[in-house]
C-alpha atoms as a PDB file:
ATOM      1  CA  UNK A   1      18.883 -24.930 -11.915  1.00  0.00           C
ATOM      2  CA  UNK A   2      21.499 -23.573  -9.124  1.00  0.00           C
ATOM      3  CA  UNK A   3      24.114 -21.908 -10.846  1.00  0.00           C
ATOM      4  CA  UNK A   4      25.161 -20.638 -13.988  1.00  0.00           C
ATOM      5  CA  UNK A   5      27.639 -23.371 -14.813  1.00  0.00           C
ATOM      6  CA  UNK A   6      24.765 -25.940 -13.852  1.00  0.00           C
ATOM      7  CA  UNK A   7      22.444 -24.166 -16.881  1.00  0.00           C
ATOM      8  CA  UNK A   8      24.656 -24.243 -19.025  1.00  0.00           C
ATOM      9  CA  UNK A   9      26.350 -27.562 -18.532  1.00  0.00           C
ATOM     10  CA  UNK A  10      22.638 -28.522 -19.023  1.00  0.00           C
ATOM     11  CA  UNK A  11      22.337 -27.432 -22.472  1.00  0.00           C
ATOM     12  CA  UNK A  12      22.314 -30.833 -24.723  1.00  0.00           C
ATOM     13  CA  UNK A  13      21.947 -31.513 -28.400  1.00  0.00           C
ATOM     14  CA  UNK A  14      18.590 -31.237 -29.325  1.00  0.00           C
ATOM     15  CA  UNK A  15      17.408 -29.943 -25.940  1.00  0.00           C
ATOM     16  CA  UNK A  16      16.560 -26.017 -25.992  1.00  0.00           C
ATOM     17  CA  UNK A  17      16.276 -23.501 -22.500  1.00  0.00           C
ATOM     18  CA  UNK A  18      14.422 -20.695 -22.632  1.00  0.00           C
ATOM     19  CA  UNK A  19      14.104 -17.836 -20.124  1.00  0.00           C
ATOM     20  CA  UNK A  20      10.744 -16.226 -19.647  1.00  0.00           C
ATOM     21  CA  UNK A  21      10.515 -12.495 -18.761  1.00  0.00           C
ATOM     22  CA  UNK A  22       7.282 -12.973 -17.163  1.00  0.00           C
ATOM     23  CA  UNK A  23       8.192 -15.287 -14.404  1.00  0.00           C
ATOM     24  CA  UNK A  24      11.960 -14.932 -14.771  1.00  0.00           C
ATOM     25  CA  UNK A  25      12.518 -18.258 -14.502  1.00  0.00           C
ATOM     26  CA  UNK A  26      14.895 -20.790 -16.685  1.00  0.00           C
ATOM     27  CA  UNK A  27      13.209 -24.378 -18.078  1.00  0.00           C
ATOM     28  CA  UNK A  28      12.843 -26.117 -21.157  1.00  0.00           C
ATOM     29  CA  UNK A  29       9.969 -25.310 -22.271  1.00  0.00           C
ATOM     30  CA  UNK A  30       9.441 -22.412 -24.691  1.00  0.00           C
ATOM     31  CA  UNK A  31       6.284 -20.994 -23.222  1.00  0.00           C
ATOM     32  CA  UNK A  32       5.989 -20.260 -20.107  1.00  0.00           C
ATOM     33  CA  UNK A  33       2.786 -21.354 -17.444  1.00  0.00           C
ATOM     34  CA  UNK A  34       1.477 -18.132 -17.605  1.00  0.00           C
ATOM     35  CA  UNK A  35       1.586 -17.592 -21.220  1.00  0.00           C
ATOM     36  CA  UNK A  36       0.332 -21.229 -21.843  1.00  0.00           C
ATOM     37  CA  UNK A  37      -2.650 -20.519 -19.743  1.00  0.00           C
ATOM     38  CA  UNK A  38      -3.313 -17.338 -21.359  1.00  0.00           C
ATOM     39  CA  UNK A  39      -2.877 -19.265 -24.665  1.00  0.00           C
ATOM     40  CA  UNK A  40      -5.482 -21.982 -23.535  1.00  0.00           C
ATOM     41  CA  UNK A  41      -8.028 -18.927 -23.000  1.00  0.00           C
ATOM     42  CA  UNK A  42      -7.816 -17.299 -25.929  1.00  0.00           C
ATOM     43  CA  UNK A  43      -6.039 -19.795 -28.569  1.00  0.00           C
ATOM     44  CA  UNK A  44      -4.038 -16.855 -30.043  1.00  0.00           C
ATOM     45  CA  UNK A  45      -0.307 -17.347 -30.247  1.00  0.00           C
ATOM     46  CA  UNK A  46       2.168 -14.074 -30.287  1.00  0.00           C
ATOM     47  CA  UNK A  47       3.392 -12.809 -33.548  1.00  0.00           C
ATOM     48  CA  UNK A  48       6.576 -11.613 -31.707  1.00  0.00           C
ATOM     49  CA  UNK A  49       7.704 -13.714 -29.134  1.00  0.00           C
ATOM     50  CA  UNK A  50       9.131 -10.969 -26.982  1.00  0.00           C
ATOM     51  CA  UNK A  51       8.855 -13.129 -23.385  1.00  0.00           C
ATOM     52  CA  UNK A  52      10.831 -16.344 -23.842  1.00  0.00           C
ATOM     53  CA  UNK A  53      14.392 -16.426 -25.101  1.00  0.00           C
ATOM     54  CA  UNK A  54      16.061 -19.263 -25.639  1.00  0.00           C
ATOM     55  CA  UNK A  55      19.399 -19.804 -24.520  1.00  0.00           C
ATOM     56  CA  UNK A  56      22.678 -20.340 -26.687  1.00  0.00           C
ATOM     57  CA  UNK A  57      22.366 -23.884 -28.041  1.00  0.00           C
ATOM     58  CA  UNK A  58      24.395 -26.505 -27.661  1.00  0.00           C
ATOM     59  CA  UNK A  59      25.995 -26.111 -31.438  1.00  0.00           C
ATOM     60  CA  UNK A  60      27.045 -22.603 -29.869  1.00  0.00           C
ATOM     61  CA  UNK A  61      28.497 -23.509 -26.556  1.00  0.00           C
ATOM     62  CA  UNK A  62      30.866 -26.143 -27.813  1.00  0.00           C
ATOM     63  CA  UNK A  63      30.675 -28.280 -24.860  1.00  0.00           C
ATOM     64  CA  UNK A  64      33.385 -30.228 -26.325  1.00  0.00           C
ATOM     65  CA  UNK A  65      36.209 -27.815 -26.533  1.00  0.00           C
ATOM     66  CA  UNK A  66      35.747 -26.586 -23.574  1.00  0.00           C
ATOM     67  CA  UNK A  67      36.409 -30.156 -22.238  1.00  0.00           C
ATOM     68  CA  UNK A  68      39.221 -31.178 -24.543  1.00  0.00           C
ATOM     69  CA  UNK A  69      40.387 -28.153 -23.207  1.00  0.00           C
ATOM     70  CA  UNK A  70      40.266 -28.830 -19.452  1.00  0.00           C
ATOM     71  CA  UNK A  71      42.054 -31.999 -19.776  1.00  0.00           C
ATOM     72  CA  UNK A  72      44.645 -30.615 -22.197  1.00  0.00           C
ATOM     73  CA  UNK A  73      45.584 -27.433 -19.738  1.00  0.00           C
ATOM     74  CA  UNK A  74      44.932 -28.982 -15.873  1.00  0.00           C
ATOM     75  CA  UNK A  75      45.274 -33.022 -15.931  1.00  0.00           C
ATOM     76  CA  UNK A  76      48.461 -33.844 -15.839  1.00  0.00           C
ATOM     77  CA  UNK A  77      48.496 -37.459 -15.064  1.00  0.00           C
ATOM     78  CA  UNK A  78      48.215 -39.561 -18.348  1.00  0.00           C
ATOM     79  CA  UNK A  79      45.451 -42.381 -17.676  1.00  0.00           C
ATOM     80  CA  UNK A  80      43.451 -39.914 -16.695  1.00  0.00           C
ATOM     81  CA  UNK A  81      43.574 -38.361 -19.771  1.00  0.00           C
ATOM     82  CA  UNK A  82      43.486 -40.530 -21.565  1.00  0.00           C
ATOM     83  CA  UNK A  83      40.414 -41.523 -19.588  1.00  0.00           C
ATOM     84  CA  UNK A  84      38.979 -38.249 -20.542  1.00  0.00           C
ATOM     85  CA  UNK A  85      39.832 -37.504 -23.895  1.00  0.00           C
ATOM     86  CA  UNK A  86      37.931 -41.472 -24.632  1.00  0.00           C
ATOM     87  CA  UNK A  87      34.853 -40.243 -23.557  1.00  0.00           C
ATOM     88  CA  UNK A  88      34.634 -37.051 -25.882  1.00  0.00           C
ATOM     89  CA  UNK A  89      34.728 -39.680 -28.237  1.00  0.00           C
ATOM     90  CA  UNK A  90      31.295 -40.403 -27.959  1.00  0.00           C
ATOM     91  CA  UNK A  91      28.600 -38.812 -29.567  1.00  0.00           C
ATOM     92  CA  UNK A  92      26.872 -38.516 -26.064  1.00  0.00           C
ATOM     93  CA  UNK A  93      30.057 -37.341 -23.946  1.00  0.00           C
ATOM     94  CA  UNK A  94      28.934 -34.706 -21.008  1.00  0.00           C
ATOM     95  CA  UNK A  95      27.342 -36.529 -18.785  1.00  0.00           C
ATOM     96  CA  UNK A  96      29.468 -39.546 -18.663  1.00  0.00           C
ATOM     97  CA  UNK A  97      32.471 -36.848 -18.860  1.00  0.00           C
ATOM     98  CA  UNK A  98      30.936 -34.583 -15.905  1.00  0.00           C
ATOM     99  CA  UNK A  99      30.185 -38.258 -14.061  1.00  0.00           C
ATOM    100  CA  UNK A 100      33.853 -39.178 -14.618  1.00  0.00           C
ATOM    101  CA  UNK A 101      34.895 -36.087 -12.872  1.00  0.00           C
ATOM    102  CA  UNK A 102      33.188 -36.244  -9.850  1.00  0.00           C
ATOM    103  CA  UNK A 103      34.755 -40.184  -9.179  1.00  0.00           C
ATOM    104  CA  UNK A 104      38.283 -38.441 -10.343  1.00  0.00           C
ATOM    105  CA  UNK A 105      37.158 -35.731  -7.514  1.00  0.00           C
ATOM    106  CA  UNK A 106      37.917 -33.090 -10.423  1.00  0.00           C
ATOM    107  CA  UNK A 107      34.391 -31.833 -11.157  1.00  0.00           C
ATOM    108  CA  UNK A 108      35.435 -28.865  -8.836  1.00  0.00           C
ATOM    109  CA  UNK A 109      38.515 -28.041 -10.597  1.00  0.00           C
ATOM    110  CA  UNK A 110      36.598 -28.547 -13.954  1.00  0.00           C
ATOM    111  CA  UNK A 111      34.564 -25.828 -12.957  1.00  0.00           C
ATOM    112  CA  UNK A 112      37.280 -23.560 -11.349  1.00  0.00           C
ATOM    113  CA  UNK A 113      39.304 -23.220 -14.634  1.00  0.00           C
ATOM    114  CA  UNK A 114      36.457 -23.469 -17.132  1.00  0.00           C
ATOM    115  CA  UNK A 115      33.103 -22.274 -15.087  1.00  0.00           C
ATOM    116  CA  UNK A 116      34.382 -18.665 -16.886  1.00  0.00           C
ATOM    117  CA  UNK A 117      34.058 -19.492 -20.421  1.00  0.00           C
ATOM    118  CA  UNK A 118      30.690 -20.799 -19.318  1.00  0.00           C
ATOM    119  CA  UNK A 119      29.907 -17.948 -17.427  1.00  0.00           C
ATOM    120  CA  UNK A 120      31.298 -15.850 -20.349  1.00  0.00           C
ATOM    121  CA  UNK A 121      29.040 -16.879 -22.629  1.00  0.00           C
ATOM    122  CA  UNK A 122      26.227 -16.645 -20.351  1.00  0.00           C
ATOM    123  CA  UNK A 123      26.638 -13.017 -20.129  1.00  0.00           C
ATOM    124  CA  UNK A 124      27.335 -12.253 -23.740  1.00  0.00           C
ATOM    125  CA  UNK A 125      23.965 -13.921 -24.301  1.00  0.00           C
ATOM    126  CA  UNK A 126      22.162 -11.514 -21.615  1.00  0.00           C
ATOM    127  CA  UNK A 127      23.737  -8.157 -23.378  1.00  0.00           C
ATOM    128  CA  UNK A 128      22.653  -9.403 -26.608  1.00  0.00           C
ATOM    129  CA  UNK A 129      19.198  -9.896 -25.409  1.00  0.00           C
ATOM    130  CA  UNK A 130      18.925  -7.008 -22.924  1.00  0.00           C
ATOM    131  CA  UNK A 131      18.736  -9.000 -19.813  1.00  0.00           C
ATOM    132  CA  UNK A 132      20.379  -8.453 -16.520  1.00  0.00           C
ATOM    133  CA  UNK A 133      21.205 -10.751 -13.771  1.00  0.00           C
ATOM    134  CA  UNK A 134      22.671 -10.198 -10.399  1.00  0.00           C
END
């Protein structure tokens, strides 16, 4: 995953992203390799999961908002809103939303005004989990 934005654009419903401290890496799964090899060796399973965190979920990031917000503050023409504000009407928006901004050619003024909020959260979820990032 290339950026920030990207990983957390990437967080869906029902679709959890952990970090593992072991290979400090970002996927979806909540072991990592190493730790599932070591798990296949000796079939234990940690008490205290102390490697993998798991991201903020998408009930936390409130995709959204953050959307309804976009259009509300930086599109000004009105199809296009109204363009965008129909597709948060779906119960499966962000891709067809984040799809819909790239043919607009907006995608990279979606992330200018709102890649902070994203980025915001991103950090607030390191300090609380005593991880840095550079």
């Amino acid at each position: 995953m290339a950026t920030i934005i990207d990983l957390m654009l990437a967080i869906r419903e029902n679709t959890m992203i952990y970090y593992h401290k072991d290979t400090k890496k970002f996927d979806y799964m909540p072991r990592s390799e190493l730790e599932l090899k070591k798990l296949r060796a000796d079939r234990r399973i940690p008490r205290n999961d102390t490697n993998n965190v798991r991201l903020p979920s998408y009930e936390e990031i409130d995709h959204e908002e953050i959307m309804r917000f976009y259009v509300r503050e930086f599109v000004e023409e009105k199809e296009i809103r109204k363009q965008l504000f129909y597709i948060l009407r779906r119960d499966d928006y962000i891709d067809a939303y984040l799809d819909k901004l790239r043919e607009l050619d907006l995608y990279d003024d979606f992330i200018d005004a709102c890649g902070d909020i994203y980025i915001q959260i991103f950090t607030e979820w390191a300090e609380a989990n005593d991880l840095e990032f550079k």
